[in-house]
Protein backbone atom coordinates (compact mmCIF):
# COMPACT_ATOMS: atom_id res chain seq x y z
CA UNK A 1 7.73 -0.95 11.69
CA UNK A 2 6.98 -3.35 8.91
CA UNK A 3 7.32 -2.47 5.11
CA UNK A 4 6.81 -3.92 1.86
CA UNK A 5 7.53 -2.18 -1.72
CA UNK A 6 4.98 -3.10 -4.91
CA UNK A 7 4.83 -2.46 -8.13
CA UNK A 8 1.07 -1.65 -9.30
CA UNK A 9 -0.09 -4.30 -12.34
CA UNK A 10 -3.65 -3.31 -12.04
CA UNK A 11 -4.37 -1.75 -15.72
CA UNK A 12 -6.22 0.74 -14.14
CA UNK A 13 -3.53 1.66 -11.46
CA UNK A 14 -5.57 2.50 -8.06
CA UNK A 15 -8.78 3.96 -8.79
CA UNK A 16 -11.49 4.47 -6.08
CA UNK A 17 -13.09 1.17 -6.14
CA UNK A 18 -10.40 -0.54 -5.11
CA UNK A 19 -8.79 2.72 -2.98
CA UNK A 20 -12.09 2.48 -1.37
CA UNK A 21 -11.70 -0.78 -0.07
CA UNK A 22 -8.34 -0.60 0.52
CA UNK A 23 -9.11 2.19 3.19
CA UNK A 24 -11.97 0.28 4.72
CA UNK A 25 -9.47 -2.26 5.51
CA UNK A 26 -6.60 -0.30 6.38
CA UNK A 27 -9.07 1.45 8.85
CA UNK A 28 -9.24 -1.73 10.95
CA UNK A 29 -6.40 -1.64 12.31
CA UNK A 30 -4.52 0.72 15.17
CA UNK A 31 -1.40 0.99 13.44
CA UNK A 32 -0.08 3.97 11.50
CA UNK A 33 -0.34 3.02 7.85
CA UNK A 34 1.05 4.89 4.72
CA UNK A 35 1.25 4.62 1.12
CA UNK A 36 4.14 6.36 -0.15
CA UNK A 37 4.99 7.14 -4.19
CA UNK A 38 8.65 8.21 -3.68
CA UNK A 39 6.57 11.79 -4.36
CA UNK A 40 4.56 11.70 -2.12
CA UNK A 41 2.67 10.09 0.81
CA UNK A 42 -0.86 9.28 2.05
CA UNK A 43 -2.44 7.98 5.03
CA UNK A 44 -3.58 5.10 4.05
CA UNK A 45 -7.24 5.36 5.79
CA UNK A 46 -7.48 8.62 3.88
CA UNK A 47 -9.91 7.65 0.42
CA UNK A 48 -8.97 11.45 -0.54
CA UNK A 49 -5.31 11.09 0.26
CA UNK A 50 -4.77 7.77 -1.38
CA UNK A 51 -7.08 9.26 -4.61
CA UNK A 52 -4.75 12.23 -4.58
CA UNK A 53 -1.62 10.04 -5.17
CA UNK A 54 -3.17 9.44 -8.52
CA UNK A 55 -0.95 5.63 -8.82
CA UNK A 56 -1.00 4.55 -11.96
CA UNK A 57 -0.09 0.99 -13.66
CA UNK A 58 3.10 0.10 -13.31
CA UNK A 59 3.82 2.65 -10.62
CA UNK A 60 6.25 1.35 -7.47
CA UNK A 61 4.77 1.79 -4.10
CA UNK A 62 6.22 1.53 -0.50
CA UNK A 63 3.50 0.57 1.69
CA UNK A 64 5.08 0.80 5.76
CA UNK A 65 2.97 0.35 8.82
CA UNK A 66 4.22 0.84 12.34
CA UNK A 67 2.10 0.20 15.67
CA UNK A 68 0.56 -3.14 17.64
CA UNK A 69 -0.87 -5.10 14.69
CA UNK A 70 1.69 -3.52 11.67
CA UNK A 71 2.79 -7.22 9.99
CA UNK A 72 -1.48 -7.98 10.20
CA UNK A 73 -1.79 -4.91 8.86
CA UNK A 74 0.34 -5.44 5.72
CA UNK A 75 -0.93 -8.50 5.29
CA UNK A 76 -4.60 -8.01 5.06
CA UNK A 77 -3.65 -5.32 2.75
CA UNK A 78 -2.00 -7.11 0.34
CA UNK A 79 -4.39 -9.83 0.89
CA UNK A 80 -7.19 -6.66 -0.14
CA UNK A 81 -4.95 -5.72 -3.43
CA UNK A 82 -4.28 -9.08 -4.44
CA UNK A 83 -3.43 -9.42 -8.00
CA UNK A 84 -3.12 -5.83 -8.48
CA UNK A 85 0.03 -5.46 -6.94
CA UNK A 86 3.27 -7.58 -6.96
CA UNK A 87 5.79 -7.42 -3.94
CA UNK A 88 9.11 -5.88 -5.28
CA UNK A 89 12.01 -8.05 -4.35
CA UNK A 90 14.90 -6.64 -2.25
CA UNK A 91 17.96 -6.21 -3.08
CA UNK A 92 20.11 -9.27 -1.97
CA UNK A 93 22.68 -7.72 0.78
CA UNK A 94 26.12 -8.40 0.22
CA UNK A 95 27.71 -11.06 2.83
């Protein structure tokens, strides 16, 4: 399973344009994909289910895929969002 957490810059949060093609490209791919709010969570090749997450601007996401093409997945994804999102750093582990 791969994962990455974002925090949403996009003034407008994730509104359908951009939800819209989000899902197009999530759809691509075989692996299990979901957008999750700390609320709640959405499949991510669901337009209704990502619109009914209602993400606004400044919101953090986890975004996790798990199957065959997961880390392509994520990537082409974040490749989609772009400057609307900004990976959120993890924590540095403690040696």
């Amino acid at each position: 399973m791969a994962e990455v957490r974002l925090s949403v810059l996009d003034p407008a949060g994730l509104h359908a344009r951009p939800a819209a093609q989000f899902v197009r490209t999530a759809s691509r791919f075989a692996s299990e994909i979901v957008l999750d709010t700390g609320e709640k969570t959405a499949n991510a090749k669901s337009l209704v289910g990502i619109l009914g997450l209602t993400i606004r601007p400044g919101a953090a996401v986890s975004l996790t895929a798990d199957g065959p093409d997961a880390d392509a997945a994520l990537a082409a994804l974040l490749d989609e969002l772009g400057t609307a999102v900004e990976p959120i750093p993890e924590p540095a582990s403690e040696s």
